[in-house]
PDB file of N, CA and C in Angstrom:
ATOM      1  N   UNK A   1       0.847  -1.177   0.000  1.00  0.00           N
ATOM      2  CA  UNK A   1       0.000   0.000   0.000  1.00  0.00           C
ATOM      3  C   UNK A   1       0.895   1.244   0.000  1.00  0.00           C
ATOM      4  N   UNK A   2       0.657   2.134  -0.821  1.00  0.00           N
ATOM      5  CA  UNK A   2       1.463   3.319  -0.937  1.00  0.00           C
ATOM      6  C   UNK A   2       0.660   4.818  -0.090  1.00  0.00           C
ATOM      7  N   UNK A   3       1.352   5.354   0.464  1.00  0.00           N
ATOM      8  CA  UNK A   3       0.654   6.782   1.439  1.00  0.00           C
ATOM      9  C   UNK A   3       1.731   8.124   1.580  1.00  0.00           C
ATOM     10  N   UNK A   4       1.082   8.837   1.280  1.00  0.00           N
ATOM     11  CA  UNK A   4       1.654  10.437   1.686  1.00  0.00           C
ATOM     12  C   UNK A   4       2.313  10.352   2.382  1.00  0.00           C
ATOM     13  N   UNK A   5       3.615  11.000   2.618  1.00  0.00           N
ATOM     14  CA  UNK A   5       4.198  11.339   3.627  1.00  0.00           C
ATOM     15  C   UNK A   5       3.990  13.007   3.299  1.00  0.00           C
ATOM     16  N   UNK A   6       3.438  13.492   4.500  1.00  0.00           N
ATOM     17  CA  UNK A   6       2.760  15.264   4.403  1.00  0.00           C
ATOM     18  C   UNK A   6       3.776  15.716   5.403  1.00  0.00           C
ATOM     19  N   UNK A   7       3.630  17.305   5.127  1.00  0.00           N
ATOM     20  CA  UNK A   7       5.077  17.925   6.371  1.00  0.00           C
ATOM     21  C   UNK A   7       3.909  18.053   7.573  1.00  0.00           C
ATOM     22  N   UNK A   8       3.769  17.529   8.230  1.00  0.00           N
ATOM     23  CA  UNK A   8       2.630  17.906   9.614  1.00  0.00           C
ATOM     24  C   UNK A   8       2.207  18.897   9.606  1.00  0.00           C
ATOM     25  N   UNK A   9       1.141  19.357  10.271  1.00  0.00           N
ATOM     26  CA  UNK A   9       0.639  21.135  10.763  1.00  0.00           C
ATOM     27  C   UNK A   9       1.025  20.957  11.881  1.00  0.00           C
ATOM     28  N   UNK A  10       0.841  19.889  12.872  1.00  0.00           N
ATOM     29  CA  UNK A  10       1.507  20.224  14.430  1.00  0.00           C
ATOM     30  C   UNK A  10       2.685  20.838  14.483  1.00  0.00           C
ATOM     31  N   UNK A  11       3.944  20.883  13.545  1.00  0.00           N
ATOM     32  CA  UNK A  11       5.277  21.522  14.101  1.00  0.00           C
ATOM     33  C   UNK A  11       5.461  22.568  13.284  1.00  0.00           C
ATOM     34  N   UNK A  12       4.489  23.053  12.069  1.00  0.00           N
ATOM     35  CA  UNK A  12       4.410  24.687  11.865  1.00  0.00           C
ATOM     36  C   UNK A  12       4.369  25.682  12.609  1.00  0.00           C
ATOM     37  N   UNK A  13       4.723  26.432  12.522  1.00  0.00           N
ATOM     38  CA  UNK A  13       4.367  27.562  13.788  1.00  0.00           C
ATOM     39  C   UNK A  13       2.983  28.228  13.470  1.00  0.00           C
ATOM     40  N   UNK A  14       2.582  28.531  14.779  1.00  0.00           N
ATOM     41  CA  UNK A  14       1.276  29.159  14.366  1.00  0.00           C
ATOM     42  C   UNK A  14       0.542  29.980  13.696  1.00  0.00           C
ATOM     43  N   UNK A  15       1.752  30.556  12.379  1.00  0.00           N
ATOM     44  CA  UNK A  15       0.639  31.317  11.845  1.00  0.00           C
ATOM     45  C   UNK A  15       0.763  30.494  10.491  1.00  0.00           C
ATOM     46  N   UNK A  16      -0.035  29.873  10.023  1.00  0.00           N
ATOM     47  CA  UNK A  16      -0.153  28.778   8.788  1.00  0.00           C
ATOM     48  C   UNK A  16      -0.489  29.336   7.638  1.00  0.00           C
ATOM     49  N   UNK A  17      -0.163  30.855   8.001  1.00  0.00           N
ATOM     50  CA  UNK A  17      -0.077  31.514   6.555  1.00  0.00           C
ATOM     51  C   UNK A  17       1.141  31.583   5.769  1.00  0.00           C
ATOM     52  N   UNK A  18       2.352  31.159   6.834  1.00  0.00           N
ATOM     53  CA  UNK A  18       3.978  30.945   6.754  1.00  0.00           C
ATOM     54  C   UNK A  18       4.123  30.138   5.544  1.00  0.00           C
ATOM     55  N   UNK A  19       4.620  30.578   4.690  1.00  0.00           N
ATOM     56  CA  UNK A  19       5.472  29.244   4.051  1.00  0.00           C
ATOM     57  C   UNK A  19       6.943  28.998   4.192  1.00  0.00           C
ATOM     58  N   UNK A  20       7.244  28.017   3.722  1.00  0.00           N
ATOM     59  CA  UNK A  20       8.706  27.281   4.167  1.00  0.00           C
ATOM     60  C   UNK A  20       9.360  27.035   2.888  1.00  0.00           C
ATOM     61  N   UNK A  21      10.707  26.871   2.791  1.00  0.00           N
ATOM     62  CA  UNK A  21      11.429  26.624   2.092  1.00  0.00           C
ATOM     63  C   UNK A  21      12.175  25.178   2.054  1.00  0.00           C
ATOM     64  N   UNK A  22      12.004  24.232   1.450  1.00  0.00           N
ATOM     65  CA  UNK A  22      12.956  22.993   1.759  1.00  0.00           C
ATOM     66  C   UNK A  22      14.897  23.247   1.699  1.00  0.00           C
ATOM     67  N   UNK A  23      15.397  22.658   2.202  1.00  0.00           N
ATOM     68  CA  UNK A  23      16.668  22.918   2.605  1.00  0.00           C
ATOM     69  C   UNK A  23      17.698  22.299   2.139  1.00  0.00           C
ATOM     70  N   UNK A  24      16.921  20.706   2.783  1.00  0.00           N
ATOM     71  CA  UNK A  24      17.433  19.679   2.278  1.00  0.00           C
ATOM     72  C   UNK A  24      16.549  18.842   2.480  1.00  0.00           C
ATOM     73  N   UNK A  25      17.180  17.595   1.390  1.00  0.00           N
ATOM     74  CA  UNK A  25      16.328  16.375   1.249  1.00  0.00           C
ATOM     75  C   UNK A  25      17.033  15.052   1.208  1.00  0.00           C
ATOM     76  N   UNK A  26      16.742  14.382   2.738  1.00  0.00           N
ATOM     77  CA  UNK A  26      17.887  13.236   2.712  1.00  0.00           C
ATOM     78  C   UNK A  26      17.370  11.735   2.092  1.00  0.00           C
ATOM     79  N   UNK A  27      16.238  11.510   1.652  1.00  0.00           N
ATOM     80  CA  UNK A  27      15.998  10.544   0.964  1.00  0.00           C
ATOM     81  C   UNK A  27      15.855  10.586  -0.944  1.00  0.00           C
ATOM     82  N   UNK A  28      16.313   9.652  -1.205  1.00  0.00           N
ATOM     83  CA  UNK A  28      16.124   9.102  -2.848  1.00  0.00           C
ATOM     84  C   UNK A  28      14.787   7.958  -2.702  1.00  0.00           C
ATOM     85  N   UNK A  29      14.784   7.856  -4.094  1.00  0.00           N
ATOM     86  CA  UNK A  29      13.294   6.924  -4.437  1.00  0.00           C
ATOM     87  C   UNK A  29      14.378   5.477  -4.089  1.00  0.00           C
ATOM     88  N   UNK A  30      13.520   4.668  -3.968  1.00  0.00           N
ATOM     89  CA  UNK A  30      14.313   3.153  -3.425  1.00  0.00           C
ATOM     90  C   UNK A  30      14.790   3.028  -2.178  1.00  0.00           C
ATOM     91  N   UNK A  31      14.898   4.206  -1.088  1.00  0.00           N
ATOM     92  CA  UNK A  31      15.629   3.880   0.138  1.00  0.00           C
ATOM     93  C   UNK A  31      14.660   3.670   1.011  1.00  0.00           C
ATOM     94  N   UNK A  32      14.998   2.762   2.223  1.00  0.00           N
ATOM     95  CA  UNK A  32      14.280   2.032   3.156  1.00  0.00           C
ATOM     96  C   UNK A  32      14.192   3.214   3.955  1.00  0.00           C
ATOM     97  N   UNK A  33      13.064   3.240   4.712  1.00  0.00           N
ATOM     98  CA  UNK A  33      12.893   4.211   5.907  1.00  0.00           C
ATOM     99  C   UNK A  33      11.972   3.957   7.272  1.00  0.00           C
ATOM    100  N   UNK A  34      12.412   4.143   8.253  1.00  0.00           N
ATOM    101  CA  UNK A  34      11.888   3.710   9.699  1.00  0.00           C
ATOM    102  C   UNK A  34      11.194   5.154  10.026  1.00  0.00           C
ATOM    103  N   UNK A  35       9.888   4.559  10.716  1.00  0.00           N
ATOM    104  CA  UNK A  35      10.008   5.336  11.381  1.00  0.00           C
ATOM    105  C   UNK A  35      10.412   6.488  12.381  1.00  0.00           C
ATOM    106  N   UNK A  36      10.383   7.867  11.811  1.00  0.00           N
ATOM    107  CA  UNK A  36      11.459   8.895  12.965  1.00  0.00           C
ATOM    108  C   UNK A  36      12.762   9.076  12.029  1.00  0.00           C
ATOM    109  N   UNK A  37      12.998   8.769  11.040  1.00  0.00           N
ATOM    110  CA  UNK A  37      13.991   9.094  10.319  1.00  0.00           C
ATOM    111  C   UNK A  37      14.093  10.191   9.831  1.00  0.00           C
ATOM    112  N   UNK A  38      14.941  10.992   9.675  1.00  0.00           N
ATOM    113  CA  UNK A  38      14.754  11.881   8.906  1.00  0.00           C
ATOM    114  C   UNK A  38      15.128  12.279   7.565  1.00  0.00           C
ATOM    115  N   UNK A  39      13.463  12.597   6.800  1.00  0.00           N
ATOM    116  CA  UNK A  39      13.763  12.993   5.461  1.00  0.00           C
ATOM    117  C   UNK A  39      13.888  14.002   5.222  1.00  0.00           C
ATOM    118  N   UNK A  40      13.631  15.343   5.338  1.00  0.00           N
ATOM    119  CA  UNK A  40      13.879  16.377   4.737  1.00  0.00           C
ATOM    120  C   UNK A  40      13.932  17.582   5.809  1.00  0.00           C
ATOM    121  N   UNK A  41      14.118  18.583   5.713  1.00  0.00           N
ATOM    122  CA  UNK A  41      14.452  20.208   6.266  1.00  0.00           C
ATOM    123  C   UNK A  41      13.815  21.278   5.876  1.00  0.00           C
ATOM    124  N   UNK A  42      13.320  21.408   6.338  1.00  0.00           N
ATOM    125  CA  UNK A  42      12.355  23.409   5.989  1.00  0.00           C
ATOM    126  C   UNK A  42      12.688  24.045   6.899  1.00  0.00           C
ATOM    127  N   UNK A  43      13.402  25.543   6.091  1.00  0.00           N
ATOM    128  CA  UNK A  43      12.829  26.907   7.242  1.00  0.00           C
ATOM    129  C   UNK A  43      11.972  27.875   6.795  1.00  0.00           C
ATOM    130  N   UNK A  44      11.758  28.230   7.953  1.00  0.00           N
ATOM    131  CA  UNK A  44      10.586  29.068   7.680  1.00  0.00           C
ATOM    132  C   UNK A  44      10.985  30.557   8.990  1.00  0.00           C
ATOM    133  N   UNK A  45      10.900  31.505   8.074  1.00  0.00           N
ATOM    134  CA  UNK A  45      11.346  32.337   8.629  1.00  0.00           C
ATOM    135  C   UNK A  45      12.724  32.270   9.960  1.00  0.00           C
ATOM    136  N   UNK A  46      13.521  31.952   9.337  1.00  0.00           N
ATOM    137  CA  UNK A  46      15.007  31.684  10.460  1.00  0.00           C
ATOM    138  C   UNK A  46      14.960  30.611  11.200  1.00  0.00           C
ATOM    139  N   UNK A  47      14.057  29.426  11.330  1.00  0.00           N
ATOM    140  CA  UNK A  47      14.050  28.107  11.926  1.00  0.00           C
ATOM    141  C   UNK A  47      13.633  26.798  11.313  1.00  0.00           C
ATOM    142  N   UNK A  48      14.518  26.079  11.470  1.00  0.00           N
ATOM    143  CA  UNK A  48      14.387  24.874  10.729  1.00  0.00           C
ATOM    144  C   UNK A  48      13.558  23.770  11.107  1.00  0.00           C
ATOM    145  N   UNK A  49      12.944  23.487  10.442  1.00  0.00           N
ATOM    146  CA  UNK A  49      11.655  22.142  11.444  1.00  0.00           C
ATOM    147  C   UNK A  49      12.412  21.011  10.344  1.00  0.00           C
ATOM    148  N   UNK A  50      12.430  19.895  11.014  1.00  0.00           N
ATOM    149  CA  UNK A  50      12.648  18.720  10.899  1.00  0.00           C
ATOM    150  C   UNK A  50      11.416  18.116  10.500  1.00  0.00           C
ATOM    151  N   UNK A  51      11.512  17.219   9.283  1.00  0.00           N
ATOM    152  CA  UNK A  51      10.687  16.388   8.637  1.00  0.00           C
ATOM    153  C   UNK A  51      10.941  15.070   8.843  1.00  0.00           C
ATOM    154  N   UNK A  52      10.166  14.351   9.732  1.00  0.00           N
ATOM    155  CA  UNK A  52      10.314  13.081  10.219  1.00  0.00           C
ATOM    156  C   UNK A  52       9.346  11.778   9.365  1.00  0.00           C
ATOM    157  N   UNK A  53       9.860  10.585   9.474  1.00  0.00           N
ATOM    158  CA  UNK A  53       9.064  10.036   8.744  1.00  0.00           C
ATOM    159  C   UNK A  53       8.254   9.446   9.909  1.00  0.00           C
ATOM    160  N   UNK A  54       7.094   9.079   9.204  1.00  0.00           N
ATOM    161  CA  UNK A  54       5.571   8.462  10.342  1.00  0.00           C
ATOM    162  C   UNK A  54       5.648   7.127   9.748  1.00  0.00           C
ATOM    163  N   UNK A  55       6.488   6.717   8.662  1.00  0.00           N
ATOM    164  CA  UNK A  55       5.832   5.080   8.627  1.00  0.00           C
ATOM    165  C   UNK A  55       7.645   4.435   7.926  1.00  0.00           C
ATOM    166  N   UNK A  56       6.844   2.990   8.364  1.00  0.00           N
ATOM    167  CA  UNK A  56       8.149   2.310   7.797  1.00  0.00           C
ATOM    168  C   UNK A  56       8.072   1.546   6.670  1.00  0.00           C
ATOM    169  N   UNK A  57       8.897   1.726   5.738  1.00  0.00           N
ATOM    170  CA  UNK A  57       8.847   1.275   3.717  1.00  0.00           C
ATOM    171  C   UNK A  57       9.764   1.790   3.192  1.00  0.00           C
ATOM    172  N   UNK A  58       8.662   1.760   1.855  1.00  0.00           N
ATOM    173  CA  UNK A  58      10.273   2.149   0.637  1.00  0.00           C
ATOM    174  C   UNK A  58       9.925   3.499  -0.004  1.00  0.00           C
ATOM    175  N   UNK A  59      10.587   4.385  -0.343  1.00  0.00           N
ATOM    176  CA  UNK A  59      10.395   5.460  -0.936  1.00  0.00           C
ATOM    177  C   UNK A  59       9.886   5.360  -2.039  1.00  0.00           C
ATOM    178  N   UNK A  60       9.246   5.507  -2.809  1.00  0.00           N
ATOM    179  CA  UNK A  60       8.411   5.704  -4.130  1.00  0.00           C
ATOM    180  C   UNK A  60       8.816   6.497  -5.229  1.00  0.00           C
ATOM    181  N   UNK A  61       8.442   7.585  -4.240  1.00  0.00           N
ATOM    182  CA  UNK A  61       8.638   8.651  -5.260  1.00  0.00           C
ATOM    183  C   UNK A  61       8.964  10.097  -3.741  1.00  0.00           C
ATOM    184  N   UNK A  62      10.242  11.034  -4.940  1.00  0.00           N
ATOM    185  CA  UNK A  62      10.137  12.298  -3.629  1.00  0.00           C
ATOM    186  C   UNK A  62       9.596  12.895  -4.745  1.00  0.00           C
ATOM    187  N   UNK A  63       8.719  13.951  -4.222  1.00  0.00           N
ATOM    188  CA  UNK A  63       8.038  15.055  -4.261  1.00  0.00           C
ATOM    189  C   UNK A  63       8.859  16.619  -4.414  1.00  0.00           C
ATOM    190  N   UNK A  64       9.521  16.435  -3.748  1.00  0.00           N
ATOM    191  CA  UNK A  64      10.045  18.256  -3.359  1.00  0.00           C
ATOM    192  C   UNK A  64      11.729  17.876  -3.767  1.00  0.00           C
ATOM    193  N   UNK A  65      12.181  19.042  -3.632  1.00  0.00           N
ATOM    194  CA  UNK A  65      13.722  19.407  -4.170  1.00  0.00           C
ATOM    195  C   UNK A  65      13.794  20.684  -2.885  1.00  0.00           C
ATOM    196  N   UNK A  66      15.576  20.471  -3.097  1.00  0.00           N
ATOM    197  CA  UNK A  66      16.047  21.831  -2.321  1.00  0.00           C
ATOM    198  C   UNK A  66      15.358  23.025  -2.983  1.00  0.00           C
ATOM    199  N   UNK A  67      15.522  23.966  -2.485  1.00  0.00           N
ATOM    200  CA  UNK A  67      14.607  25.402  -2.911  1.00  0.00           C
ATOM    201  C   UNK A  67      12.991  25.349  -3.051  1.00  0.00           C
ATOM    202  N   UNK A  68      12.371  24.132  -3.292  1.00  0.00           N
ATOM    203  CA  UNK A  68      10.979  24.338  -3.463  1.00  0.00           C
ATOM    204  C   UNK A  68      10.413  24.765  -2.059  1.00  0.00           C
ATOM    205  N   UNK A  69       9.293  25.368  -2.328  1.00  0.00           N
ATOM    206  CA  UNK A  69       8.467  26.487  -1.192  1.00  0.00           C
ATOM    207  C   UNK A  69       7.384  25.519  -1.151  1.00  0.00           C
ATOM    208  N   UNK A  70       6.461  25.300   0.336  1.00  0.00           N
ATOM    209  CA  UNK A  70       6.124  24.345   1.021  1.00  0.00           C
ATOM    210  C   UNK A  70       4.995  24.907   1.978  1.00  0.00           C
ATOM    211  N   UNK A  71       4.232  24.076   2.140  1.00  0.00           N
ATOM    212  CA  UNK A  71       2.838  24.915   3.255  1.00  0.00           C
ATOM    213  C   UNK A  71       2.491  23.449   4.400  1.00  0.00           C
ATOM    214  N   UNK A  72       2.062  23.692   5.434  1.00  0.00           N
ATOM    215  CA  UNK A  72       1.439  22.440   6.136  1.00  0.00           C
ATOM    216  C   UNK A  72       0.865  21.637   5.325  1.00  0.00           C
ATOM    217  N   UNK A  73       1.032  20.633   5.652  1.00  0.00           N
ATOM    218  CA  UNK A  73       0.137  19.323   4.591  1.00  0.00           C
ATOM    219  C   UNK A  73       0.408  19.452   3.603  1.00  0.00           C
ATOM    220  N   UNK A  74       1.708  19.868   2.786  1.00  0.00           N
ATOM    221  CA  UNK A  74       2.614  19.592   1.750  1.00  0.00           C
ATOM    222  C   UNK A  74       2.542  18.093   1.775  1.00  0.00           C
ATOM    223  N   UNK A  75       2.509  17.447   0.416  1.00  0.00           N
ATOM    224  CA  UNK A  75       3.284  15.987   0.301  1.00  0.00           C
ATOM    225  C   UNK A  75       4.922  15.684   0.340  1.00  0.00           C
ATOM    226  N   UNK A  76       5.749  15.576   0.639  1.00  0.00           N
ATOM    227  CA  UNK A  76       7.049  15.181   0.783  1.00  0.00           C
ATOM    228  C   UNK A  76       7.438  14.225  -0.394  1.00  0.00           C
ATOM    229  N   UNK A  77       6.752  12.812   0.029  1.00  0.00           N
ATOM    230  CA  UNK A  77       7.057  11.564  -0.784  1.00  0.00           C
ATOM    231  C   UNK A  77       6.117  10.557  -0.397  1.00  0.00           C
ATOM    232  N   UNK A  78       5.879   9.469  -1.722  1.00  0.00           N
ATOM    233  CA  UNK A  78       5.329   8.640  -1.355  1.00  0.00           C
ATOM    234  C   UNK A  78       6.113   7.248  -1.042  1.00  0.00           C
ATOM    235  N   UNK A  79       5.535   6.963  -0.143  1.00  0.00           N
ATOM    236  CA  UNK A  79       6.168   5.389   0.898  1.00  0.00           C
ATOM    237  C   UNK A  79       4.827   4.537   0.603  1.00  0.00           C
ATOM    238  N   UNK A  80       6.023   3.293   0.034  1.00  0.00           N
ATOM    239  CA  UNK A  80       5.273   1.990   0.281  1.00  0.00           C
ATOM    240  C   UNK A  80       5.513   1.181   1.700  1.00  0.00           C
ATOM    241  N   UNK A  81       4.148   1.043   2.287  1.00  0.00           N
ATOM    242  CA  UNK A  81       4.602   0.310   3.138  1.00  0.00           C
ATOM    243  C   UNK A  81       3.968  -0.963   3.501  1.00  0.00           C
TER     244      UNK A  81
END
């Protein structure tokens, strides 16, 4: 079964009119991932939130690149899991 991996709204800051910038992106399509790993980096206005993964599988497909601009409930990548 394949599923979203989304950037959360819980660790946005509260004004969700913010957008973010990706930073970096530590996964490729084909790599295994655990839960709590980390795939990718956004800041948003001078602080960096950490993009964690919620499930454990295989990468699919990434979604985003360094420089692309990003909102809560962005897709990241899709994981088979």
């Amino acid at each position: 079964m394949q599923v979203e991996l989304k950037v959360p709204e819980d660790i946005w800051p509260r004004r969700r009119d913010w957008g973010g910038e990706v930073v970096s992106v530590y996964v490729k399509e084909g790599n295994e991932v655990n839960v709590g790993d980390l795939i990718a980096e956004v800041e948003i206005e001078k602080a960096i939130l950490k993009i964690l993964s919620q499930y454990k599988g295989r990468v699919v497909k990434v979604l985003v690149s360094e420089g692309d601009k990003i909102t809560p409930g962005s897709v990241i990548a899709i994981i088979e899991v």
